[in-house]
Protein backbone atom coordinates (compact mmCIF):
# COMPACT_ATOMS: atom_id res chain seq x y z
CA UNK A 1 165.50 -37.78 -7.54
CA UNK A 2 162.21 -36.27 -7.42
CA UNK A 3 158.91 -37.69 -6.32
CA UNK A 4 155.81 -37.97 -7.99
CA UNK A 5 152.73 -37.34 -6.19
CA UNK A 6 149.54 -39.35 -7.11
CA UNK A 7 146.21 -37.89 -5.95
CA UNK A 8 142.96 -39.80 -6.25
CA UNK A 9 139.94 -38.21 -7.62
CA UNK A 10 137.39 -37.33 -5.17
CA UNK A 11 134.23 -40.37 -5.25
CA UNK A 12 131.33 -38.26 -6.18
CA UNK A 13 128.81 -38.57 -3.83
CA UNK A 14 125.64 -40.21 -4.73
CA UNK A 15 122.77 -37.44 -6.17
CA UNK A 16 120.14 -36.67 -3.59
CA UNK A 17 116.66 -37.49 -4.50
CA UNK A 18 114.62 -34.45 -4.93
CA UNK A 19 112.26 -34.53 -2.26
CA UNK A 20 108.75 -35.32 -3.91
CA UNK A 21 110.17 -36.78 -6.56
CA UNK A 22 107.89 -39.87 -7.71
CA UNK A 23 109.43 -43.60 -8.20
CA UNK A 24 107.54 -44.98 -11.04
CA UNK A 25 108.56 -48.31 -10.17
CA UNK A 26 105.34 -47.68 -7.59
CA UNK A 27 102.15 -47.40 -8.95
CA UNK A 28 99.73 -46.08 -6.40
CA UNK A 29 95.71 -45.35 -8.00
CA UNK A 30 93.79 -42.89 -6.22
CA UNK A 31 90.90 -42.72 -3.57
CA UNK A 32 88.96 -41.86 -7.03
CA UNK A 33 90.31 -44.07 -9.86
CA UNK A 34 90.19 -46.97 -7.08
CA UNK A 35 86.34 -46.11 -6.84
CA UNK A 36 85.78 -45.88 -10.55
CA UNK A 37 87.60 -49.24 -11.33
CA UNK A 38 84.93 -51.10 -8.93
CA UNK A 39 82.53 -52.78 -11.17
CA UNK A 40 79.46 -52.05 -9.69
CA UNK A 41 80.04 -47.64 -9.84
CA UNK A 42 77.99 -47.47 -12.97
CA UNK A 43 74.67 -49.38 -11.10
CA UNK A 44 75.65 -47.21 -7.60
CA UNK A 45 75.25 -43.81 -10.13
CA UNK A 46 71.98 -45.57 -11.67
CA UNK A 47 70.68 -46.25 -8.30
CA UNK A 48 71.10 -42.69 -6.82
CA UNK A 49 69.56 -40.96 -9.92
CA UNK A 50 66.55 -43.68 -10.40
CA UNK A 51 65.57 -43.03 -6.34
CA UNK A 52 65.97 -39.69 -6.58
CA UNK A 53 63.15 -39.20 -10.37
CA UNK A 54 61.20 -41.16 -7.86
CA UNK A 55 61.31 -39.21 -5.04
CA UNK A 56 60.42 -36.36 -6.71
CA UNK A 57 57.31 -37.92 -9.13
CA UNK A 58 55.84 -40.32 -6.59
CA UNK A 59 56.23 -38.32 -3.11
CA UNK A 60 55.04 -41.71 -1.06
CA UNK A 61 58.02 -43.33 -2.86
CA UNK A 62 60.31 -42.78 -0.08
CA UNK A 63 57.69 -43.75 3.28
CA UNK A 64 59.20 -46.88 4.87
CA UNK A 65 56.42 -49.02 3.97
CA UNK A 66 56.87 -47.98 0.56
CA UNK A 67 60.51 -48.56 1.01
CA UNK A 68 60.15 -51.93 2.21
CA UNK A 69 57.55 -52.93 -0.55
CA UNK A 70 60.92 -51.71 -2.89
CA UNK A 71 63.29 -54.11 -1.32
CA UNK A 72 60.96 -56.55 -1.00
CA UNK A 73 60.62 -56.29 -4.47
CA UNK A 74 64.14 -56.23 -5.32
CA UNK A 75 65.18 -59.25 -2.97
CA UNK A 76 62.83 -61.77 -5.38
CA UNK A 77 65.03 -60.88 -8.25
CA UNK A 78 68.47 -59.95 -6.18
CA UNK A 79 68.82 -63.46 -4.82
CA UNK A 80 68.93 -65.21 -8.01
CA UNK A 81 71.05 -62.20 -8.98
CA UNK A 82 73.73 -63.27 -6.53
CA UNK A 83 74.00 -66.67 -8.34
CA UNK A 84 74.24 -65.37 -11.93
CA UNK A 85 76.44 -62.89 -11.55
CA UNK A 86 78.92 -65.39 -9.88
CA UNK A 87 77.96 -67.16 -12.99
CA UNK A 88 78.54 -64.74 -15.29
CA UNK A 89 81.65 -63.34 -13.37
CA UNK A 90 82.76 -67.17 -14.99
CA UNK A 91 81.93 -65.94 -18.33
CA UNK A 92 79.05 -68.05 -18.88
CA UNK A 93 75.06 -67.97 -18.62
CA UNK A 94 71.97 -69.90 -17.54
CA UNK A 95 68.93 -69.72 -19.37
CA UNK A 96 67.21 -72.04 -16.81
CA UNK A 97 66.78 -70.03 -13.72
CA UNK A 98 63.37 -68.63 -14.27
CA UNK A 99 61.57 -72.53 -14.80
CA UNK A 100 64.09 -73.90 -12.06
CA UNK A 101 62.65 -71.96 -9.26
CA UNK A 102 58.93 -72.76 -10.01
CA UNK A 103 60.93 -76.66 -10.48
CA UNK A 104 62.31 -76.81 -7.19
CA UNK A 105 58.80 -75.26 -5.60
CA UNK A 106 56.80 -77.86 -7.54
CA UNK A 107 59.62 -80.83 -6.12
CA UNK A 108 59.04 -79.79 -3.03
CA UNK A 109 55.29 -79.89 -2.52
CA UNK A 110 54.45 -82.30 -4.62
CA UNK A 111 56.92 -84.78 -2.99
CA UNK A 112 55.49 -83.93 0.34
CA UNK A 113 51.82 -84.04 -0.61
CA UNK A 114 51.77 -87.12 -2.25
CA UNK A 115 53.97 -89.01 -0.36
CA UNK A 116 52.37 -87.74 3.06
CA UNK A 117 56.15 -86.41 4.40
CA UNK A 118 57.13 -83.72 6.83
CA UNK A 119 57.48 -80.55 4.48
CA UNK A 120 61.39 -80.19 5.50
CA UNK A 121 61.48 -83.67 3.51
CA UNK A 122 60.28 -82.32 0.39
CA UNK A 123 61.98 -78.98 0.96
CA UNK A 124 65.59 -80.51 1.37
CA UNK A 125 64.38 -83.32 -1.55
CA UNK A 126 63.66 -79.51 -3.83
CA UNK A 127 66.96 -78.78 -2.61
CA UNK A 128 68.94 -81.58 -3.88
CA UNK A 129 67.04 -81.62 -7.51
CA UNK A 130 67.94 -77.92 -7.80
CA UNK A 131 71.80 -78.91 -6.95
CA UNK A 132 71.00 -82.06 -9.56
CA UNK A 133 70.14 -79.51 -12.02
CA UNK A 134 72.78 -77.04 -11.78
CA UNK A 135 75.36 -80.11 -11.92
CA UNK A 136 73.90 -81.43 -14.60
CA UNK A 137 74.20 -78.01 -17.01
CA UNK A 138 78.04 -77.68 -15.81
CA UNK A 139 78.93 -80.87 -16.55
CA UNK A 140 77.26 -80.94 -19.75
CA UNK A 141 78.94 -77.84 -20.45
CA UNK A 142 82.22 -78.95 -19.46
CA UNK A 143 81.76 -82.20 -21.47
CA UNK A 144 80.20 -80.85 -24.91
CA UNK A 145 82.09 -77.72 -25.56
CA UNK A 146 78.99 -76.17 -25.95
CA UNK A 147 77.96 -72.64 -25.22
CA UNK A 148 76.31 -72.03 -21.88
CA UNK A 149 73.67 -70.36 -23.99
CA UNK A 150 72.35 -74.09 -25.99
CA UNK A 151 72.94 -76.00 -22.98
CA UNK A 152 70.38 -73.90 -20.41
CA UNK A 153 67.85 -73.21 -23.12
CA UNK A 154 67.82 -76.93 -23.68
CA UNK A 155 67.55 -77.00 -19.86
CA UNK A 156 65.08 -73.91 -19.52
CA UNK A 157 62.49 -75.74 -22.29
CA UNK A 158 63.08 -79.71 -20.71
CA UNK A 159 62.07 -77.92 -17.44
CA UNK A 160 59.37 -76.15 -18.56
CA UNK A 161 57.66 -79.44 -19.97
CA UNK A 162 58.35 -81.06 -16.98
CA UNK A 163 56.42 -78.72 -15.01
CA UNK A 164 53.19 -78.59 -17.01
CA UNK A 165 53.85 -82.27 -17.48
CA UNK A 166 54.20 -83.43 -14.27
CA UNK A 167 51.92 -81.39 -12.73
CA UNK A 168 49.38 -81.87 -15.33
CA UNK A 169 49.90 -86.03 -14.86
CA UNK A 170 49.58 -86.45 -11.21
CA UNK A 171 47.19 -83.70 -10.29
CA UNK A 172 45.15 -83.26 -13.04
CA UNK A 173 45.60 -79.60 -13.08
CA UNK A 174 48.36 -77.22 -13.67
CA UNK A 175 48.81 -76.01 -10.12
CA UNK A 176 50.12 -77.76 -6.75
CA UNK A 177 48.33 -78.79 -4.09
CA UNK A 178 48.09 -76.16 -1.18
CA UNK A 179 50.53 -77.24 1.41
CA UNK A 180 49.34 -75.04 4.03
CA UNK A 181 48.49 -78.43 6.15
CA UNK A 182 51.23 -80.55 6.03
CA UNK A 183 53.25 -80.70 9.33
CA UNK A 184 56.34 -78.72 9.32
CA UNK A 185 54.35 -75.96 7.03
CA UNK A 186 54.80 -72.90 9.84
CA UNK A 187 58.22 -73.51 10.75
CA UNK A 188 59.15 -73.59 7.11
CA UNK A 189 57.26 -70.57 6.28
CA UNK A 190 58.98 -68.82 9.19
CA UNK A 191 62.25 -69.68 7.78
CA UNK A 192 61.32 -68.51 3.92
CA UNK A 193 58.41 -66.42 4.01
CA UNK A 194 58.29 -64.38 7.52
CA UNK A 195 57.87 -60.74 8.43
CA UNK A 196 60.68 -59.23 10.50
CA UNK A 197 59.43 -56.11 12.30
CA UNK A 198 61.60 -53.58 11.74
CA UNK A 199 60.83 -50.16 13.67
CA UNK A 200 57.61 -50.77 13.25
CA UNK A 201 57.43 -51.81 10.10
CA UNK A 202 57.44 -55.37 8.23
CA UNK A 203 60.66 -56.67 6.25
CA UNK A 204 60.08 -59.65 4.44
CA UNK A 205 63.04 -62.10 5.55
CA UNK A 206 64.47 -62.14 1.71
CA UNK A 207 65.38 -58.63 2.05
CA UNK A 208 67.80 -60.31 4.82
CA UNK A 209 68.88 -63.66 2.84
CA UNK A 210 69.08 -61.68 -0.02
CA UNK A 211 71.58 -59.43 1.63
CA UNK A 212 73.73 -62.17 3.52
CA UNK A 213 74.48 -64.20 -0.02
CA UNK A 214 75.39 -60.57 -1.46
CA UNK A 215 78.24 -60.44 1.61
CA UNK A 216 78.81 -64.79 1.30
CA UNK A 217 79.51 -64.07 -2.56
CA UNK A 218 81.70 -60.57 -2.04
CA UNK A 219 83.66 -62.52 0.45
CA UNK A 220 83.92 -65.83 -1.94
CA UNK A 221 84.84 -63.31 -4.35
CA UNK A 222 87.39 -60.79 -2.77
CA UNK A 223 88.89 -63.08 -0.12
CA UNK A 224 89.30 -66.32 -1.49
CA UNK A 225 91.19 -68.87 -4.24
CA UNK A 226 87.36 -69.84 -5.57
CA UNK A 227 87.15 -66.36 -6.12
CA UNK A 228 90.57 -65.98 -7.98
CA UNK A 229 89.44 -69.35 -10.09
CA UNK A 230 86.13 -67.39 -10.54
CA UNK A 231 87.66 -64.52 -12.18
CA UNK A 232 90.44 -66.65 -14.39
CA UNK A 233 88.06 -68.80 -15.90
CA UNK A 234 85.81 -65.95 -16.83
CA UNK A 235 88.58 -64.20 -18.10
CA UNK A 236 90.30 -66.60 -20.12
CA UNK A 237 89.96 -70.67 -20.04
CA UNK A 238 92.86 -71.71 -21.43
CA UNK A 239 94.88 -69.75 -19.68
CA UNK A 240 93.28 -70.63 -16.21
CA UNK A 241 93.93 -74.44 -17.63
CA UNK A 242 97.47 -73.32 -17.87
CA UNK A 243 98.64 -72.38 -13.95
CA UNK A 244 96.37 -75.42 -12.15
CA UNK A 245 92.67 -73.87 -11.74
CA UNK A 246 90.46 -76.53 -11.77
CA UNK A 247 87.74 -75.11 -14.44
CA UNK A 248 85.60 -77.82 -14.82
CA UNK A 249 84.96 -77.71 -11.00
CA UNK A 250 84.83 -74.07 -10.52
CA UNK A 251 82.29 -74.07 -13.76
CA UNK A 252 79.98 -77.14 -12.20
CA UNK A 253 80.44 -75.00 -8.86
CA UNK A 254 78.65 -71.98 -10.17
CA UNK A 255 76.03 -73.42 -11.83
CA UNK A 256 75.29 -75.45 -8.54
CA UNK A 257 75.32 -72.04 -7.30
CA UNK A 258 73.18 -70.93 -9.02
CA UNK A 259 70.87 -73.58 -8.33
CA UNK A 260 71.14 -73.69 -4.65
CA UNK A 261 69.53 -69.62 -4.84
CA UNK A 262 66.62 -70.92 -6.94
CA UNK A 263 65.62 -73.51 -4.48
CA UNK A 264 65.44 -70.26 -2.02
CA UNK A 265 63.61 -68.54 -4.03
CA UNK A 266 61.51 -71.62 -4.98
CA UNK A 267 60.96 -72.48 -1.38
CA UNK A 268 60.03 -68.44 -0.78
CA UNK A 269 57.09 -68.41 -3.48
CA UNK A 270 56.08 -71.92 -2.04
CA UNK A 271 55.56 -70.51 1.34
CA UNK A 272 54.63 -67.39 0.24
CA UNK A 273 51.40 -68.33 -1.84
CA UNK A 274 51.09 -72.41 -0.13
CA UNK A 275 50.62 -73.43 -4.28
CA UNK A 276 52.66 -73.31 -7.82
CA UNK A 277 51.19 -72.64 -10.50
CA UNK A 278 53.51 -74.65 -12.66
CA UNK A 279 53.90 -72.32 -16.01
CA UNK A 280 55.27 -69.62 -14.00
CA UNK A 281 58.65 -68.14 -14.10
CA UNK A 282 59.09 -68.01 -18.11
CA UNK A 283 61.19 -65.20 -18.68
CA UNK A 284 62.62 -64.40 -15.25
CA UNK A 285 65.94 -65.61 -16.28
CA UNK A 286 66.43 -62.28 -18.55
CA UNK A 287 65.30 -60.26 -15.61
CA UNK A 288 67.82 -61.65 -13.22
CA UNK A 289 70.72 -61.43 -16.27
CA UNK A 290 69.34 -57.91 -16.74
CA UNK A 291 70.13 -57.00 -13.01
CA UNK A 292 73.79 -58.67 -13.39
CA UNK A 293 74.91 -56.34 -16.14
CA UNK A 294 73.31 -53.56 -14.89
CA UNK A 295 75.70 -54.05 -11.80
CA UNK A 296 78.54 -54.25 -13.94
CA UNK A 297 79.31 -57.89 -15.09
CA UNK A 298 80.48 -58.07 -18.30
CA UNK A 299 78.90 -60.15 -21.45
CA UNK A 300 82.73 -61.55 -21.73
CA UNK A 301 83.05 -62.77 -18.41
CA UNK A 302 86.15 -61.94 -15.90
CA UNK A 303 84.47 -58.97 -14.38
CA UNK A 304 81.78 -57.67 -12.09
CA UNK A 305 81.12 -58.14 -8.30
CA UNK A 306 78.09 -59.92 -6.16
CA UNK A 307 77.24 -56.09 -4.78
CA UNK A 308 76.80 -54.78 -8.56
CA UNK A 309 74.19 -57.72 -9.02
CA UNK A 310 72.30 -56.23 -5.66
CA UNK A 311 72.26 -52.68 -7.38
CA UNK A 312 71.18 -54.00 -10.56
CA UNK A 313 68.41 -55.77 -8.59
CA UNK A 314 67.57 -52.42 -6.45
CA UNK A 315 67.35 -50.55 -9.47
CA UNK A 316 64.91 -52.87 -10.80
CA UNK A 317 62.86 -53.27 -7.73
CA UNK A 318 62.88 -48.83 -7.45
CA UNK A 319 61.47 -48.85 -11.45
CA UNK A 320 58.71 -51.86 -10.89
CA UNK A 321 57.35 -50.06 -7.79
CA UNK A 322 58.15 -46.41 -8.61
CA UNK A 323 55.85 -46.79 -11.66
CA UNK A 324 53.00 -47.68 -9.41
CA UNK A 325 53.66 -45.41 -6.53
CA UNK A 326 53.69 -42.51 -9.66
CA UNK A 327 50.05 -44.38 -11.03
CA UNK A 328 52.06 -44.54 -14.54
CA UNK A 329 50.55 -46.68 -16.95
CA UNK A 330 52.76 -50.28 -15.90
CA UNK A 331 52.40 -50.82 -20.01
CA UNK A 332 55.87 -48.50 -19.60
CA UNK A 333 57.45 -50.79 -17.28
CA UNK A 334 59.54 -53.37 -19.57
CA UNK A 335 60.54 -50.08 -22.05
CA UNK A 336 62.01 -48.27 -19.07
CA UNK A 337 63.86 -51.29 -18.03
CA UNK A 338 65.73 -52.24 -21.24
CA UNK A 339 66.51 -48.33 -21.40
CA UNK A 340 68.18 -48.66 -18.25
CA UNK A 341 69.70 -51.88 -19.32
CA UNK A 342 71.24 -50.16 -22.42
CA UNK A 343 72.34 -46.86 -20.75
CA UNK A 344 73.81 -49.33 -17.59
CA UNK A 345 75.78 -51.32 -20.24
CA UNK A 346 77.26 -48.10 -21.54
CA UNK A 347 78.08 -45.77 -18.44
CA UNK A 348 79.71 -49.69 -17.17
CA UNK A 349 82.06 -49.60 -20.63
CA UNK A 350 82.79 -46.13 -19.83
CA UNK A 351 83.62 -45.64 -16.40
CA UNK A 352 85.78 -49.03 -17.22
CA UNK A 353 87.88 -47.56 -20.11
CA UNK A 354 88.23 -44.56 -17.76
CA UNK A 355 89.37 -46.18 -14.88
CA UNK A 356 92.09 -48.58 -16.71
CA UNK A 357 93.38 -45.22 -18.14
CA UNK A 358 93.91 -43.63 -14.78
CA UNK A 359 95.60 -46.63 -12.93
């Protein structure tokens, strides 16, 4: 009988992987789409090519004094920067920052003069209207539906009466009383109107607050679950709503923000000048939005970083100074900025589009 003889295919081995062959499934972005996606590349690009028309047209430009007169100049507007771009970041805006400086300056002096206090007392009392303020706008926002837009200007002209009111009312003029008296007045200035002697040369102490809320907000905003909220509600509400982040908090929480840096910057032109003059401040609010999208936050909300804000605020301190240092007519001064603001807006938009294509 014969036997049949069964043989079993050979198992094919398993194909080698070329060598360099890419797994999609892995998405790595380059050193250089990585630095394009950052939102704040645009104002970095601005920055370099601003310094560097006025390095060439105004040679004392770039002498350290000069260069500390610039970031002096920048820190004024870079510190309420910090808060609105947070703020904006959320996808919403506040009118009311120019008036609420001047408002928390005005709180605090007038509070101490006329009630005969330690200046700390009024300072802190400045401190907790400007957190009463900021409060107020996100919970009206968060209760009305309305825009952020109707709900500061409302805030921005209510202020601005109150100042002039106030002011007007109890001293009979339409500045403060100089503080320069009061106990507590050098300590205070130390702390928000000193000179720091840097090589030789004098940095006013906002260059340095200034620059420690720029790394507070980058680290609320890089390393922690505020700064995920931050970016959800900015980027879509509803959808924030949705997974558990807590809007209406995270919304009152930036406008606080926002408050808390004008009461520094309040508390800096108190000390700075010992007197308010109480219709100051009107139309600082577009300067320090200006210096947010310049840095790269988007109108729409959901996008942007604290150290774009800074640029955006360097680049305006380098035009406002550069035009003097040059002995241009200052007339120029507002044109060159909303040019800047316009070409910012679009290299941002660009470099954006750009990046998302690369990744």
């Amino acid at each position: 009988m014969a036997t049949t003889t069964t043989t079993t295919p050979p198992v094919p081995r398993a194909a080698k992987a070329p060598k360099n062959q890419f797994d999609e499934r892995v998405g790595q972005r380059s050193l250089i789409s990585t630095l394009l996606g950052r939102p704040e590349m645009g104002a970095v690009v601005g920055a370099i090519v601003v310094f560097a028309f006025f390095a060439i047209f105004a040679p004392t430009f770039t002498q350290p004094n000069s260069i500390a007169t610039v970031l002096y100049g920048s820190s004024t507007i870079g510190i309420l920067a910090v808060g609105v771009s947070l703020l904006m970041i959320g996808g919403e805006f506040d009118l009311s920052t120019g008036v609420a400086v001047i408002s928390s300056a005005l709180t605090a002096s007038m509070f101490s003069w006329y009630f005969s206090t330690n200046i700390w007392v009024g300072i802190f009392v400045g401190l907790a209207f400007s957190l009463l303020v900021g409060f107020v706008n996100g919970w009206l926002l968060i209760k009305t539906k309305l825009p952020s837009f109707i709900v500061t200007l409302a805030t921005f002209l209510m202020l601005t009466g109150i100042n002039l009111g106030v002011t007007r009312l109890v001293g009979g003029g339409v500045a403060s009383p100089s503080i320069s008296d009061l106990d507590g007045f050098a300590s205070a200035k130390a702390v928000f109107a000193s000179d720091i002697p840097i090589f030789g040369i004098n940095v006013k102490i906002t260059v340095f607050i200034w620059i420690a809320l720029v790394a507070v907000a980058t680290f609320i905003l890089m390393r922690t679950e505020i700064g995920n909220w931050i970016f959800a509600v900015g980027g879509d509400e509803n959808a924030a709503a949705a997974v558990g982040v807590p809007v209406a908090k995270t919304k009152i929480g930036l406008f606080m923000a926002v408050g808390f840096c004008a009461w520094i910057a309040g508390m800096h032109n108190l000390f700075a000048f010992n007197v308010v003059q109480s219709g100051e401040g009107i139309g600082n609010e577009f300067l320090y939005i200006i210096a947010a999208v310049i840095g790269g936050c988007l109108l729409t909300g959901g996008y942007g970083s604290a150290i774009g804000g800074a640029i955006g605020a360097l680049i305006f301190g380098m035009a406002n100074k550069g035009i003097v240092y040059a002995q241009w007519n200052p007339d120029w001064f507002k044109f060159f900025l909303g040019l800047m603001l316009l070409l910012a807006t679009i290299v941002n938009l660009v470099v954006k589009k750009r990046a998302e294509q690369k990744s």
